[in-house]
C-alpha atoms as a PDB file:
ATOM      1  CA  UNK A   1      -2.200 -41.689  48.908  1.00  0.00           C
ATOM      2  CA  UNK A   2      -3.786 -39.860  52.034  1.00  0.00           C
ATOM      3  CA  UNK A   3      -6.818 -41.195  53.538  1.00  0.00           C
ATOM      4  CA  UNK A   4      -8.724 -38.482  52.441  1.00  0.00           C
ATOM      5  CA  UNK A   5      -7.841 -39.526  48.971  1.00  0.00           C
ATOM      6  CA  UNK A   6      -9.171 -43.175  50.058  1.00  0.00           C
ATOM      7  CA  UNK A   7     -11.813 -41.876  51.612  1.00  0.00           C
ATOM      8  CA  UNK A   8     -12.611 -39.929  48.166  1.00  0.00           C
ATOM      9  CA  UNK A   9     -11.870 -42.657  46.018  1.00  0.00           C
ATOM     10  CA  UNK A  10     -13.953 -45.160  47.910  1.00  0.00           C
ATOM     11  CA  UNK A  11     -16.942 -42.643  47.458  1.00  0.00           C
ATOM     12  CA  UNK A  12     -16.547 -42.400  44.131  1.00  0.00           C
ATOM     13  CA  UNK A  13     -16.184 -46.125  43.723  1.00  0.00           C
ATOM     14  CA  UNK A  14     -19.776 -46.399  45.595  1.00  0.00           C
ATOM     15  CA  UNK A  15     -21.819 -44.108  43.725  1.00  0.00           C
ATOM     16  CA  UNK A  16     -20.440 -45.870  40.106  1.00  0.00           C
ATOM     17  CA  UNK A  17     -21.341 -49.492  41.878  1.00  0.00           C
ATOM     18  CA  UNK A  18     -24.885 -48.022  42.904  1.00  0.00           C
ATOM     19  CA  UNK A  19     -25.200 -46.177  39.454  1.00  0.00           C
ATOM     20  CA  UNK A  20     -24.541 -49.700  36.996  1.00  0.00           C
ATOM     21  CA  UNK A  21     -26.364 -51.673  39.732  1.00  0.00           C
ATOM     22  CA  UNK A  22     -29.944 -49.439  39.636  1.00  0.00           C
ATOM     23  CA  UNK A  23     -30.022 -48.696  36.363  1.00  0.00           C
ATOM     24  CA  UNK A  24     -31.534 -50.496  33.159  1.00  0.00           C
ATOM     25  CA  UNK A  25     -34.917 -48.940  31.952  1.00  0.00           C
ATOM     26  CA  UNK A  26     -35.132 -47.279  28.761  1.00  0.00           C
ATOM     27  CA  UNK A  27     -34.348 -43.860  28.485  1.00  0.00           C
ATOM     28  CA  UNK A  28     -37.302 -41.251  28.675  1.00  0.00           C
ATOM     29  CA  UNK A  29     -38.200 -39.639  25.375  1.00  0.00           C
ATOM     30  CA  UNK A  30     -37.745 -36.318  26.382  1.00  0.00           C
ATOM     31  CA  UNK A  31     -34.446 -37.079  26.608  1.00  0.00           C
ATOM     32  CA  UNK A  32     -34.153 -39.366  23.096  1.00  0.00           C
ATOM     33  CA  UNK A  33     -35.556 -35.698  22.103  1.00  0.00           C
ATOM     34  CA  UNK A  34     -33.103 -33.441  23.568  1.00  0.00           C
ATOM     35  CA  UNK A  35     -30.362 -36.027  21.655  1.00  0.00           C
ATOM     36  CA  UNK A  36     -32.248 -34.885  18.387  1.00  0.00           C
ATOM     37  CA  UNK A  37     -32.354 -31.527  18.577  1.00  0.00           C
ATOM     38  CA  UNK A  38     -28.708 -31.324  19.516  1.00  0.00           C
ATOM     39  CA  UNK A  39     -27.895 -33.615  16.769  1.00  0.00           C
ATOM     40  CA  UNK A  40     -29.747 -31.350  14.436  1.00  0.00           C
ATOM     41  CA  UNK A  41     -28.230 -28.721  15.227  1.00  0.00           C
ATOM     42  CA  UNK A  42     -24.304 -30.572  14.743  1.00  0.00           C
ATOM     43  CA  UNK A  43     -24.726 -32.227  11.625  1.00  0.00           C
ATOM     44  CA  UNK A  44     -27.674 -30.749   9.923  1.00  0.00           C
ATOM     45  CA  UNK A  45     -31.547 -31.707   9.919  1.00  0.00           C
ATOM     46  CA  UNK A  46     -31.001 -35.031   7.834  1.00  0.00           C
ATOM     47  CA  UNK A  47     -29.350 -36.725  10.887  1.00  0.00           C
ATOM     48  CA  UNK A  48     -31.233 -40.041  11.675  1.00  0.00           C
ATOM     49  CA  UNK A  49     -29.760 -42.896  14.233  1.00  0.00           C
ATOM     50  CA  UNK A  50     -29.945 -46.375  14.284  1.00  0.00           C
ATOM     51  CA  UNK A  51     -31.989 -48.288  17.173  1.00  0.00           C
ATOM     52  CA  UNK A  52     -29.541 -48.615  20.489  1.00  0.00           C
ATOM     53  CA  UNK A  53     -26.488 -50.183  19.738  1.00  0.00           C
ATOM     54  CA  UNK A  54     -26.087 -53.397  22.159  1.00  0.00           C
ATOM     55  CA  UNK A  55     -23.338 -54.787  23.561  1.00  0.00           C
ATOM     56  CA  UNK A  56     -22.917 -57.498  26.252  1.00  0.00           C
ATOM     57  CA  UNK A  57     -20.703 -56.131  28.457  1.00  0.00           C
ATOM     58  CA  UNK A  58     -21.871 -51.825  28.482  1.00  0.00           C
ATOM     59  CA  UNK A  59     -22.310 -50.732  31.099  1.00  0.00           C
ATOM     60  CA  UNK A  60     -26.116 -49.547  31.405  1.00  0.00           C
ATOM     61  CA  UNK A  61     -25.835 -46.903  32.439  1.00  0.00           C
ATOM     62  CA  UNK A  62     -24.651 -45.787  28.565  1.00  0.00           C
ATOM     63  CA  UNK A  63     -26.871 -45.188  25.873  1.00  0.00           C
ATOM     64  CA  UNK A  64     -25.475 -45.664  22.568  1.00  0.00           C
ATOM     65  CA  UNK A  65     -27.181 -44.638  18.828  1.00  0.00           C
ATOM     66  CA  UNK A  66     -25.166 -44.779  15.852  1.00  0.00           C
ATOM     67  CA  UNK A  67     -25.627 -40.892  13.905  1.00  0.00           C
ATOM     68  CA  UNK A  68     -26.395 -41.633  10.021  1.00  0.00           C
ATOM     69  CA  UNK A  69     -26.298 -39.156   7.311  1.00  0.00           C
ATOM     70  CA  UNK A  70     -27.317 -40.210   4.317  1.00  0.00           C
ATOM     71  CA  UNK A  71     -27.357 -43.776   4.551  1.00  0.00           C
ATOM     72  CA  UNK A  72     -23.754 -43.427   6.005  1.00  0.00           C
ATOM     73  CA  UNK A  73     -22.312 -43.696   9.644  1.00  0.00           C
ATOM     74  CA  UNK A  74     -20.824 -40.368  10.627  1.00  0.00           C
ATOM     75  CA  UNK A  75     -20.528 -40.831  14.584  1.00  0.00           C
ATOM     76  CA  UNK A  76     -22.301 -41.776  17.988  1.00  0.00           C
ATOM     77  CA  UNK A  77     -24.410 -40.167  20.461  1.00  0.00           C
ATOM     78  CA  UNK A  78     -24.222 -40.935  23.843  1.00  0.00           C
ATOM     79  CA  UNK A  79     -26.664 -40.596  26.670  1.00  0.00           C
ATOM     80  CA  UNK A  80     -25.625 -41.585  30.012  1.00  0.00           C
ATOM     81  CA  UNK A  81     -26.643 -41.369  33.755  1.00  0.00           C
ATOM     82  CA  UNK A  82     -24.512 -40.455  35.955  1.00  0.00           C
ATOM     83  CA  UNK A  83     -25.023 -39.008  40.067  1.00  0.00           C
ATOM     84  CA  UNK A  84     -24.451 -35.653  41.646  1.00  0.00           C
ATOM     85  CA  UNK A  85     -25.592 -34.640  45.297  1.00  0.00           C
ATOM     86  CA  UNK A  86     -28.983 -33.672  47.042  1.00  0.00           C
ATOM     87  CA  UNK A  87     -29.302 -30.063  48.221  1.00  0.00           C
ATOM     88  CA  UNK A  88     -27.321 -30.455  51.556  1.00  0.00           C
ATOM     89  CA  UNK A  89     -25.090 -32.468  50.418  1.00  0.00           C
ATOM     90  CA  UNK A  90     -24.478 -36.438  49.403  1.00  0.00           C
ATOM     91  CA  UNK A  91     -24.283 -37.574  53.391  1.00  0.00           C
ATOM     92  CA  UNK A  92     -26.013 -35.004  55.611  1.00  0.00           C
ATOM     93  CA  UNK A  93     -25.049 -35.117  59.321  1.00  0.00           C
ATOM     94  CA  UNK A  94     -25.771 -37.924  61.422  1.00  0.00           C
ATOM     95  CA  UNK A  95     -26.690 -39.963  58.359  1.00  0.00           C
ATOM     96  CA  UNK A  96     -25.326 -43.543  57.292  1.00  0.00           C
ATOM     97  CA  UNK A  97     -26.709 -43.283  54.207  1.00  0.00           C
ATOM     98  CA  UNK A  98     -25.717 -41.554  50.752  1.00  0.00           C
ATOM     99  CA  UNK A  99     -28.170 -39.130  48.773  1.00  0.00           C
ATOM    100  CA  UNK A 100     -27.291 -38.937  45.408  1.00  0.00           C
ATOM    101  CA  UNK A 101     -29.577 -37.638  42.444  1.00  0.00           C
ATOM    102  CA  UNK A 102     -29.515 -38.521  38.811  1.00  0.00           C
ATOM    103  CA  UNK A 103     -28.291 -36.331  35.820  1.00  0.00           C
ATOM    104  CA  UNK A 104     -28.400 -37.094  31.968  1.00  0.00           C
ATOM    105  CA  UNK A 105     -25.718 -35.976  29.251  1.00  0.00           C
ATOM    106  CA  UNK A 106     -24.842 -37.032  26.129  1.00  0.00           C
ATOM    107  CA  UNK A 107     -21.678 -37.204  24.552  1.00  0.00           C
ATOM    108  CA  UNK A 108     -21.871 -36.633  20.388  1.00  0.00           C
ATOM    109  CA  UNK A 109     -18.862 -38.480  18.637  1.00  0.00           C
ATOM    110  CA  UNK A 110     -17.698 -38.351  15.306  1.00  0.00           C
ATOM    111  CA  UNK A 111     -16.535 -41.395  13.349  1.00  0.00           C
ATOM    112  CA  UNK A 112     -12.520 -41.242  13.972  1.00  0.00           C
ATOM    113  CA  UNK A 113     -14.132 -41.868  17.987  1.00  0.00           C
ATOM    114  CA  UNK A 114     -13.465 -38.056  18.600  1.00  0.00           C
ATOM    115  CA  UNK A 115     -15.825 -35.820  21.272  1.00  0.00           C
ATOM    116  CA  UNK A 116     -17.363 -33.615  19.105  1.00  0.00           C
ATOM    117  CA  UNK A 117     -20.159 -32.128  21.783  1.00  0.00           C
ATOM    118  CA  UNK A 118     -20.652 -32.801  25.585  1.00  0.00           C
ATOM    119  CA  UNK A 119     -24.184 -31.394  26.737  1.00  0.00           C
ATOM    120  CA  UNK A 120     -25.971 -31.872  30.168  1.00  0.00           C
ATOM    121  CA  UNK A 121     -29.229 -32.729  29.448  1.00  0.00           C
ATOM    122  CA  UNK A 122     -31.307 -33.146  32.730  1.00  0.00           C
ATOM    123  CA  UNK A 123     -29.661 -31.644  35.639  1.00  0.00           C
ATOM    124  CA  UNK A 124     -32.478 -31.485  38.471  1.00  0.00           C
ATOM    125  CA  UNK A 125     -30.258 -31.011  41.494  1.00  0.00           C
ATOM    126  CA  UNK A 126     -29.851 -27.747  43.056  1.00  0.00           C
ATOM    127  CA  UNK A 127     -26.351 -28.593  44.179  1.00  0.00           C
ATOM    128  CA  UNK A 128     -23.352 -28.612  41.811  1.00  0.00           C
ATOM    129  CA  UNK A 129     -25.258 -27.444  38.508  1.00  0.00           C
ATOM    130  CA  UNK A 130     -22.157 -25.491  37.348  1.00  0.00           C
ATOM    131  CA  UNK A 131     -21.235 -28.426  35.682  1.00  0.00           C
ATOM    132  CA  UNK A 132     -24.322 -27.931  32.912  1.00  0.00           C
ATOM    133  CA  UNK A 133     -21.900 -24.940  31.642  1.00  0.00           C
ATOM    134  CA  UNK A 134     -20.922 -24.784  28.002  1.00  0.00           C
ATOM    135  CA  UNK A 135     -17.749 -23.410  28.389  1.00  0.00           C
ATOM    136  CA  UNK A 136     -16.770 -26.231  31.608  1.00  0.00           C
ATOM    137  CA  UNK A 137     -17.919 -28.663  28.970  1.00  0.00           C
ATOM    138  CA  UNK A 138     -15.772 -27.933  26.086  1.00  0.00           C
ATOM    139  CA  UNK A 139     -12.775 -29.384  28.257  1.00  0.00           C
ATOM    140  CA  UNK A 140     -14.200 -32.625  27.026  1.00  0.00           C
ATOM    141  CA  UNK A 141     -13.238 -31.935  23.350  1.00  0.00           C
ATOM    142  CA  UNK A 142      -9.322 -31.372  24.305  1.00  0.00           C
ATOM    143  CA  UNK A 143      -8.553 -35.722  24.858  1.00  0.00           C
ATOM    144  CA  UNK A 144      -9.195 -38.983  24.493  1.00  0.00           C
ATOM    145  CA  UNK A 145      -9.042 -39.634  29.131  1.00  0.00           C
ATOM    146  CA  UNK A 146      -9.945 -37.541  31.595  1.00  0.00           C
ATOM    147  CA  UNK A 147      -8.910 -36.363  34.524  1.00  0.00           C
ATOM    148  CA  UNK A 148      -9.958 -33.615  37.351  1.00  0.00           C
ATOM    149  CA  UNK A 149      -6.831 -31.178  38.632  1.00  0.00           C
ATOM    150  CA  UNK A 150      -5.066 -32.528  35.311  1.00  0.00           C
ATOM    151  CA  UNK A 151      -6.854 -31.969  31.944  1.00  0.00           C
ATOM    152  CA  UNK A 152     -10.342 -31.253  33.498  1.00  0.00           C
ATOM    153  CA  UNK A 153     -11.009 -28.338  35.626  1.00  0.00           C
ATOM    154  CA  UNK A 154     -12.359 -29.226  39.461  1.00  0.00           C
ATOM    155  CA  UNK A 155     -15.570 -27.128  40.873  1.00  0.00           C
ATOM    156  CA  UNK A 156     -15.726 -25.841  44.224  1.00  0.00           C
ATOM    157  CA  UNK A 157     -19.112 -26.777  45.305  1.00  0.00           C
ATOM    158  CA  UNK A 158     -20.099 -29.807  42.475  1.00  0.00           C
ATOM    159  CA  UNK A 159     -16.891 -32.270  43.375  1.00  0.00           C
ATOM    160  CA  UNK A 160     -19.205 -35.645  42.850  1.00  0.00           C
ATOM    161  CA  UNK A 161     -20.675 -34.441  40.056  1.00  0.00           C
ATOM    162  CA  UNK A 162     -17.181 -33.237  38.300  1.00  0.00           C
ATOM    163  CA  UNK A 163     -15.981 -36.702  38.776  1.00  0.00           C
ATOM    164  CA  UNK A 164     -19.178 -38.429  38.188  1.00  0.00           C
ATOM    165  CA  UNK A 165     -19.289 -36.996  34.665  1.00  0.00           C
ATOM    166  CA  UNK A 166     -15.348 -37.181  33.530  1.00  0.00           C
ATOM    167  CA  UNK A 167     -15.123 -40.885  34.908  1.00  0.00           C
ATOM    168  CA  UNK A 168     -18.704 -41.304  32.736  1.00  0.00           C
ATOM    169  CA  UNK A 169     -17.287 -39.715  29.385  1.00  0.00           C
ATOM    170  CA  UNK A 170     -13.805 -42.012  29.889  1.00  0.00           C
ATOM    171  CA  UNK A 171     -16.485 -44.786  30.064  1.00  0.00           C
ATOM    172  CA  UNK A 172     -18.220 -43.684  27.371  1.00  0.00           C
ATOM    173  CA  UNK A 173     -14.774 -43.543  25.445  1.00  0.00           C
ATOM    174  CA  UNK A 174     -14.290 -47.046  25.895  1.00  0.00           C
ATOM    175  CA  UNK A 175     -17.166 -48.020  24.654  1.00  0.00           C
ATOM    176  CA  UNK A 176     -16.902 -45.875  21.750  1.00  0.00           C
ATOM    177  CA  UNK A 177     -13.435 -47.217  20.939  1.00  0.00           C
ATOM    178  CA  UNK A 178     -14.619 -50.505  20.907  1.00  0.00           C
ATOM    179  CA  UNK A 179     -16.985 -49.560  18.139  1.00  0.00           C
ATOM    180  CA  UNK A 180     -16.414 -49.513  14.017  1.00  0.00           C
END
């Protein structure tokens, strides 16, 4: 491994630390909306979910609702937090410090703990947005892990948000897989 690759990883390993460490309010309803309407639209307009699903050790930066249909369980939604860069980058010049900015997507699962549906939901930044495209997304239904330059396709211009959200979704995995 380089020491740009350190250098990288280290990153990377700050912004997830700073992520799970600032992060533990409920989510926003506009965004508990957005997870409706896309759910709606997936499996049909019957689709209810149970309250958040708790467990000790998520991470909180995961939001997780069981999809019903029915009476019966026929996957999970997702929503989860994860950090892409200020205009001008994520460490300007002559700066010590790190400016990141939140995004929202949700993951939509069905009940074998297969991605169905990967959606941005809140993308505010005006730097590295490209990952809010549909098609960039779909990579997401092609796996159970997840990796950039391997099964997931890097973009010139939105590296910390590519990683943020493919190191997010194998988190969300996890969880999911440790799920009925």
């Amino acid at each position: 491994m380089n020491r740009r690759q350190i250098k990288y990883l280290y990153l990377i390993g700050l912004i997830m630390l700073s992520a799970s460490l600032e992060f533990s309010m409920p989510l926003p309803n506009h965004l508990l909306n957005k997870m409706n309407k896309s759910a709606i639209k997936l499996w049909g307009k019957e689709v209810s979910f149970t309250q958040e699903i708790s467990i000790d050790h998520m991470n909180p930066d995961h939001h997780v609702f069981e999809a019903n249909l029915g009476g019966s369980a026929i996957g999970y939604a997702i929503i989860s937090r994860a950090l892409g860069c200020k205009i001008g980058g994520c460490s300007p010049k002559n700066s010590e410090e790190f400016n990141f900015e939140d995004f929202y997507y949700l993951t939509l699962v069905n009940r074998n703990h297969k991605i169905i549906q990967v959606k941005v939901l809140e993308y505010t930044s005006d730097h590295g947005y490209e990952i809010a495209n549909k098609g960039w997304l779909k990579q997401f239904q092609q796996g159970n892990y997840f990796k950039v330059g391997q099964n997931i396709d890097a973009i010139s211009g939105a590296t910390i948000s590519v990683n943020s959200i493919t190191q997010g979704v194998n988190s969300q995995l996890e969880i999911i897989n440790q799920l009925p």
